[in-house]
N, C-alpha and C. Protein backbone atom coordinates (compact mmCIF):
# COMPACT_ATOMS: atom_id res chain seq x y z
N UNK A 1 114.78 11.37 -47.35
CA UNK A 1 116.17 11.72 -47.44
C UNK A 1 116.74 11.11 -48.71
N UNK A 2 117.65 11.67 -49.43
CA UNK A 2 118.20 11.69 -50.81
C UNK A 2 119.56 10.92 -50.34
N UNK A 3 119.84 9.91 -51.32
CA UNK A 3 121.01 9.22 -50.91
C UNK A 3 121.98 9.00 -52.71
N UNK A 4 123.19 9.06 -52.45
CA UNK A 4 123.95 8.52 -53.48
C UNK A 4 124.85 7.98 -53.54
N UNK A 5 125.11 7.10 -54.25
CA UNK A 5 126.00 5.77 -54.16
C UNK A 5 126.54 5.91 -55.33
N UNK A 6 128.09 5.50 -55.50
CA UNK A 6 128.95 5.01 -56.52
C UNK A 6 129.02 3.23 -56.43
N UNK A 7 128.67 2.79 -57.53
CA UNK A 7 128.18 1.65 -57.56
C UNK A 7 129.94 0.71 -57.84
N UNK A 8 130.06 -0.02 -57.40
CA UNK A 8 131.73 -0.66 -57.64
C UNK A 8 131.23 -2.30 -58.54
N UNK A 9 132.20 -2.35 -59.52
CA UNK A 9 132.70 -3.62 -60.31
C UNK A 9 131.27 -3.79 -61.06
N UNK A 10 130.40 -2.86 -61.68
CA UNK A 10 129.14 -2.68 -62.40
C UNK A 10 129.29 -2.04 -63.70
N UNK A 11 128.39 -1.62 -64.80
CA UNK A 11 127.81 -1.06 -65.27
C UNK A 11 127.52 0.69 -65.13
N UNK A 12 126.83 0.23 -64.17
CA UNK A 12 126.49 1.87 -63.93
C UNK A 12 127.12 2.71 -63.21
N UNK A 13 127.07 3.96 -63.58
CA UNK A 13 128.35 4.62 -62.61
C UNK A 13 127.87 5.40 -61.33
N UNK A 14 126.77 5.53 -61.06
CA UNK A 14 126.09 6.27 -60.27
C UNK A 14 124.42 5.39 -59.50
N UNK A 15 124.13 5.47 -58.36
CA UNK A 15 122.71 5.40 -58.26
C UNK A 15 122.16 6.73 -57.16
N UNK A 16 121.15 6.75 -57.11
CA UNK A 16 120.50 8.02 -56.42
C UNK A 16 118.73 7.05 -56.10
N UNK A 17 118.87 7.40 -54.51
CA UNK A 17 117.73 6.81 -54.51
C UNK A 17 116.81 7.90 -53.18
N UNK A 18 115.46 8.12 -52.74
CA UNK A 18 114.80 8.13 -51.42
C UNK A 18 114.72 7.61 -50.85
N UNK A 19 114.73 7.25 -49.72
CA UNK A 19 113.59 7.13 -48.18
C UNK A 19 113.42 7.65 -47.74
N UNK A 20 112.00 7.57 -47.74
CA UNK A 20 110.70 8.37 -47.26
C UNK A 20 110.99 7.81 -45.27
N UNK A 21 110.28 8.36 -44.98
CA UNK A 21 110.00 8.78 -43.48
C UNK A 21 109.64 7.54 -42.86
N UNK A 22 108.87 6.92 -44.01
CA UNK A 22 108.42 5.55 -43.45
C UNK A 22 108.71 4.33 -43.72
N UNK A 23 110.06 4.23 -44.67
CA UNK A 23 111.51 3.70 -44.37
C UNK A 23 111.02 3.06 -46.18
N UNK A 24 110.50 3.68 -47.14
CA UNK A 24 110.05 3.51 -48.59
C UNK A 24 110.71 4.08 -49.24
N UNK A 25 111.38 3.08 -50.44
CA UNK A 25 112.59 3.58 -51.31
C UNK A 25 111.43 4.31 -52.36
N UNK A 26 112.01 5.57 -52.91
CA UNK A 26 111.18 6.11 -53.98
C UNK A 26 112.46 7.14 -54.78
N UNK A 27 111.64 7.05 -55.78
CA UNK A 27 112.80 7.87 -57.06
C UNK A 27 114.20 7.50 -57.25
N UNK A 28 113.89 6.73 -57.49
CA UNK A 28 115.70 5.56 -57.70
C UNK A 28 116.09 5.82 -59.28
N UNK A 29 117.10 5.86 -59.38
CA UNK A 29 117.79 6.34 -60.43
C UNK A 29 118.91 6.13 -60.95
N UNK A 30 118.86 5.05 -61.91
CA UNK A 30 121.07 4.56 -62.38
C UNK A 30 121.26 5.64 -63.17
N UNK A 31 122.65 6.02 -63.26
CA UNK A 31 123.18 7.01 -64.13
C UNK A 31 124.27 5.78 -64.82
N UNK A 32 124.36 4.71 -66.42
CA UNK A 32 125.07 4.33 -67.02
C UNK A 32 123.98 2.86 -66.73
N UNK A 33 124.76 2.20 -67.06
CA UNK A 33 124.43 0.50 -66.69
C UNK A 33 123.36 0.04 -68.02
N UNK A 34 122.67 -1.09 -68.28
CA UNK A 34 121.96 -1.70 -69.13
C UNK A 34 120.30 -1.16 -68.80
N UNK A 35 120.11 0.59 -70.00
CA UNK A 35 118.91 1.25 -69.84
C UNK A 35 117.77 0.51 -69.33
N UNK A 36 117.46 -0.73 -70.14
CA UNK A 36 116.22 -1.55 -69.78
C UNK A 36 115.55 -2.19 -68.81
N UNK A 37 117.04 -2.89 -68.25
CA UNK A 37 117.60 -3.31 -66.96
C UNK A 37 117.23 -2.75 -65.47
N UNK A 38 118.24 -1.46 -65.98
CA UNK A 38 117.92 -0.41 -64.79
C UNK A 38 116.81 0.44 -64.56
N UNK A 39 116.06 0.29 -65.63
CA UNK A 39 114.82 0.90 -65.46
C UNK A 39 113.67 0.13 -65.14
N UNK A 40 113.55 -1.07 -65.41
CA UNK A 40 112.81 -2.17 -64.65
C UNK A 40 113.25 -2.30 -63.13
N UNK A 41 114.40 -2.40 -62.67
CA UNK A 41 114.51 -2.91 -61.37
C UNK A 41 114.50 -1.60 -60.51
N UNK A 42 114.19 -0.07 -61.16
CA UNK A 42 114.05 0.82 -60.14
C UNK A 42 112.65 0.98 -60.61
N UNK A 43 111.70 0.63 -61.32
CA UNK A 43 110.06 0.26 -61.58
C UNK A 43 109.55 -0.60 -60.14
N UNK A 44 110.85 -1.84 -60.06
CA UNK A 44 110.40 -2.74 -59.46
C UNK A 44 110.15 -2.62 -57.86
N UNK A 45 111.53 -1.73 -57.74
CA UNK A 45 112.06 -1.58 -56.34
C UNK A 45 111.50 -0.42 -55.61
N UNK A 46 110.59 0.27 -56.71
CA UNK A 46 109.98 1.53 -56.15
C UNK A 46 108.91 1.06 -55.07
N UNK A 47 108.65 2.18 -54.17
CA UNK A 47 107.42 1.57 -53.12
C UNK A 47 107.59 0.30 -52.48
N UNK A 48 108.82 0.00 -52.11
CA UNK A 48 109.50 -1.17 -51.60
C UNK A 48 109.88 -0.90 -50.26
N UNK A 49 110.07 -1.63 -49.40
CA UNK A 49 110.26 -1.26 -47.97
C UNK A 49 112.06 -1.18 -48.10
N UNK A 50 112.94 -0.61 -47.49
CA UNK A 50 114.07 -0.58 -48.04
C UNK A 50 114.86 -1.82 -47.19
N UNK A 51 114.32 -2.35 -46.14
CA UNK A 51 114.50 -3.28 -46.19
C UNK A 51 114.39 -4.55 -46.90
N UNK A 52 113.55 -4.74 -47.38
CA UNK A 52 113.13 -5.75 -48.18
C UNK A 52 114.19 -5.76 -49.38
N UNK A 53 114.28 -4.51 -49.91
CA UNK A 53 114.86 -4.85 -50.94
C UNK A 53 116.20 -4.90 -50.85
N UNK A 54 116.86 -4.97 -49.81
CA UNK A 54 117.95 -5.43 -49.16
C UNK A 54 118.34 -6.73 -49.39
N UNK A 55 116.97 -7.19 -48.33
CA UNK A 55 116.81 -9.26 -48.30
C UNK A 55 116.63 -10.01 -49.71
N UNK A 56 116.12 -9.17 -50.87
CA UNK A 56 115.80 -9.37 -52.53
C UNK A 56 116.81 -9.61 -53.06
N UNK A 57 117.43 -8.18 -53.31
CA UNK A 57 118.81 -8.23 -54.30
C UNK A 57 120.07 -8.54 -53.42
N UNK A 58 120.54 -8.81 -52.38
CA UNK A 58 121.87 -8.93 -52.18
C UNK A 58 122.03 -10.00 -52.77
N UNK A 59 123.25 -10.14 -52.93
CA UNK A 59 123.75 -11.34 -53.61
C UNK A 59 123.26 -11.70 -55.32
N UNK A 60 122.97 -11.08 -55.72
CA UNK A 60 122.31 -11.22 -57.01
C UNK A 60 123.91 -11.01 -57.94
N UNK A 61 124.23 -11.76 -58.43
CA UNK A 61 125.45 -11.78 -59.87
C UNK A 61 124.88 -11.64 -61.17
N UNK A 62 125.92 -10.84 -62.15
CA UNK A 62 125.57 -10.50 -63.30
C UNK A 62 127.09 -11.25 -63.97
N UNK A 63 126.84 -12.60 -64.28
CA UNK A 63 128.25 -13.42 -65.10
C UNK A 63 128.94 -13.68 -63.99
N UNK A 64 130.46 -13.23 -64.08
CA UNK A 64 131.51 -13.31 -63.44
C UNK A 64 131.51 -12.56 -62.36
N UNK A 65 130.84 -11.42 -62.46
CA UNK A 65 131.44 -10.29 -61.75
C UNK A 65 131.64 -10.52 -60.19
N UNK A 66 130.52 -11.23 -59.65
CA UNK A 66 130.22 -11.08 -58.49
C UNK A 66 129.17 -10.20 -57.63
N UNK A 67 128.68 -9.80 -58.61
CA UNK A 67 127.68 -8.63 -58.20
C UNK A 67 127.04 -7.91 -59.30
N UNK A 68 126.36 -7.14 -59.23
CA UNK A 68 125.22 -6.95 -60.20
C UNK A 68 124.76 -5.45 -59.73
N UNK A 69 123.90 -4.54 -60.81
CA UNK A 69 123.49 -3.59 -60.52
C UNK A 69 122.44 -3.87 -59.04
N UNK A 70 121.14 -4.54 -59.38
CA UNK A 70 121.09 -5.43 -58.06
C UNK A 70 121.42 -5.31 -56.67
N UNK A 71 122.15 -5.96 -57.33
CA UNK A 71 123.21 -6.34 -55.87
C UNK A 71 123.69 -4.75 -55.00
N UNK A 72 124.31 -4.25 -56.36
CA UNK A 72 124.67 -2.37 -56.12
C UNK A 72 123.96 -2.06 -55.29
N UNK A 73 122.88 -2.31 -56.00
CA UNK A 73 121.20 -0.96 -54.83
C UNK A 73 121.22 -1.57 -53.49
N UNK A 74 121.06 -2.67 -53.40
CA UNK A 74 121.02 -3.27 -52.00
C UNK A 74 121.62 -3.09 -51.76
N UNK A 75 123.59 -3.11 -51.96
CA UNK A 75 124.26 -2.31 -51.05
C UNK A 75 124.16 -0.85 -50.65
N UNK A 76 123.74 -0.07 -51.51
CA UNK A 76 122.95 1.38 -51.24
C UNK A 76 122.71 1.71 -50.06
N UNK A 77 121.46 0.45 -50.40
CA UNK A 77 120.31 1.02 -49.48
C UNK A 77 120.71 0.31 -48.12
N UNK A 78 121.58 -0.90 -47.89
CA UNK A 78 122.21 -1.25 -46.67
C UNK A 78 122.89 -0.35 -46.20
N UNK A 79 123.79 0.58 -47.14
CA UNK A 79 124.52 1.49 -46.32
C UNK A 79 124.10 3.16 -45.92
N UNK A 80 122.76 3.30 -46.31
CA UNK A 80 122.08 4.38 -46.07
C UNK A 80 121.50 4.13 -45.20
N UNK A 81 120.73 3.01 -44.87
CA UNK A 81 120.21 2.50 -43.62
C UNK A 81 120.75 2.89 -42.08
N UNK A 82 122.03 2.34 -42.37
CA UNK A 82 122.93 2.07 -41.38
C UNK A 82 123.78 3.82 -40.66
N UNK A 83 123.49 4.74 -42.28
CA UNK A 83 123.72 5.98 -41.94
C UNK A 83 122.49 6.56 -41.15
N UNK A 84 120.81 6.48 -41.27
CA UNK A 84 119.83 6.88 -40.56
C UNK A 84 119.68 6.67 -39.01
């Protein structure tokens, strides 16, 4: 199932991610945010249990902000969860 999130107090303006059937984040995708960044941590987060990467990135800060692209996905994927 295809999920999308507007990411708040970030970088990026968009994320788009899967879970698969057997609860595996796949094809994750920032639209804006720090290219290098966001393309490593959806490298990283791919084939990840979507839990896990829940318990990983929450809480993760970028400076001041309070939150982080990071942080974003895990809220994502907490609140797609909670929609299944």
């Amino acid at each position: 199932m295809t999920f999308t999130y507007k990411p708040q107090g970030v970088c990026s303006r968009m994320i788009t991610f899967d879970i698969d059937d057997d609860g595996y984040i796949r094809n994750i995708a920032f639209m804006g945010g720090c290219n290098g960044n966001t393309q490593g941590l959806s490298k990283l987060a791919e084939g990840m249990k979507a839990e896990e990467v829940v318990k990983r990135l929450s809480g993760v800060c970028c400076g001041m902000r309070g939150t982080s692209c990071p942080d974003q996905l895990a809220t994502a994927v907490q609140q797609a969860l909670d929609e299944i």
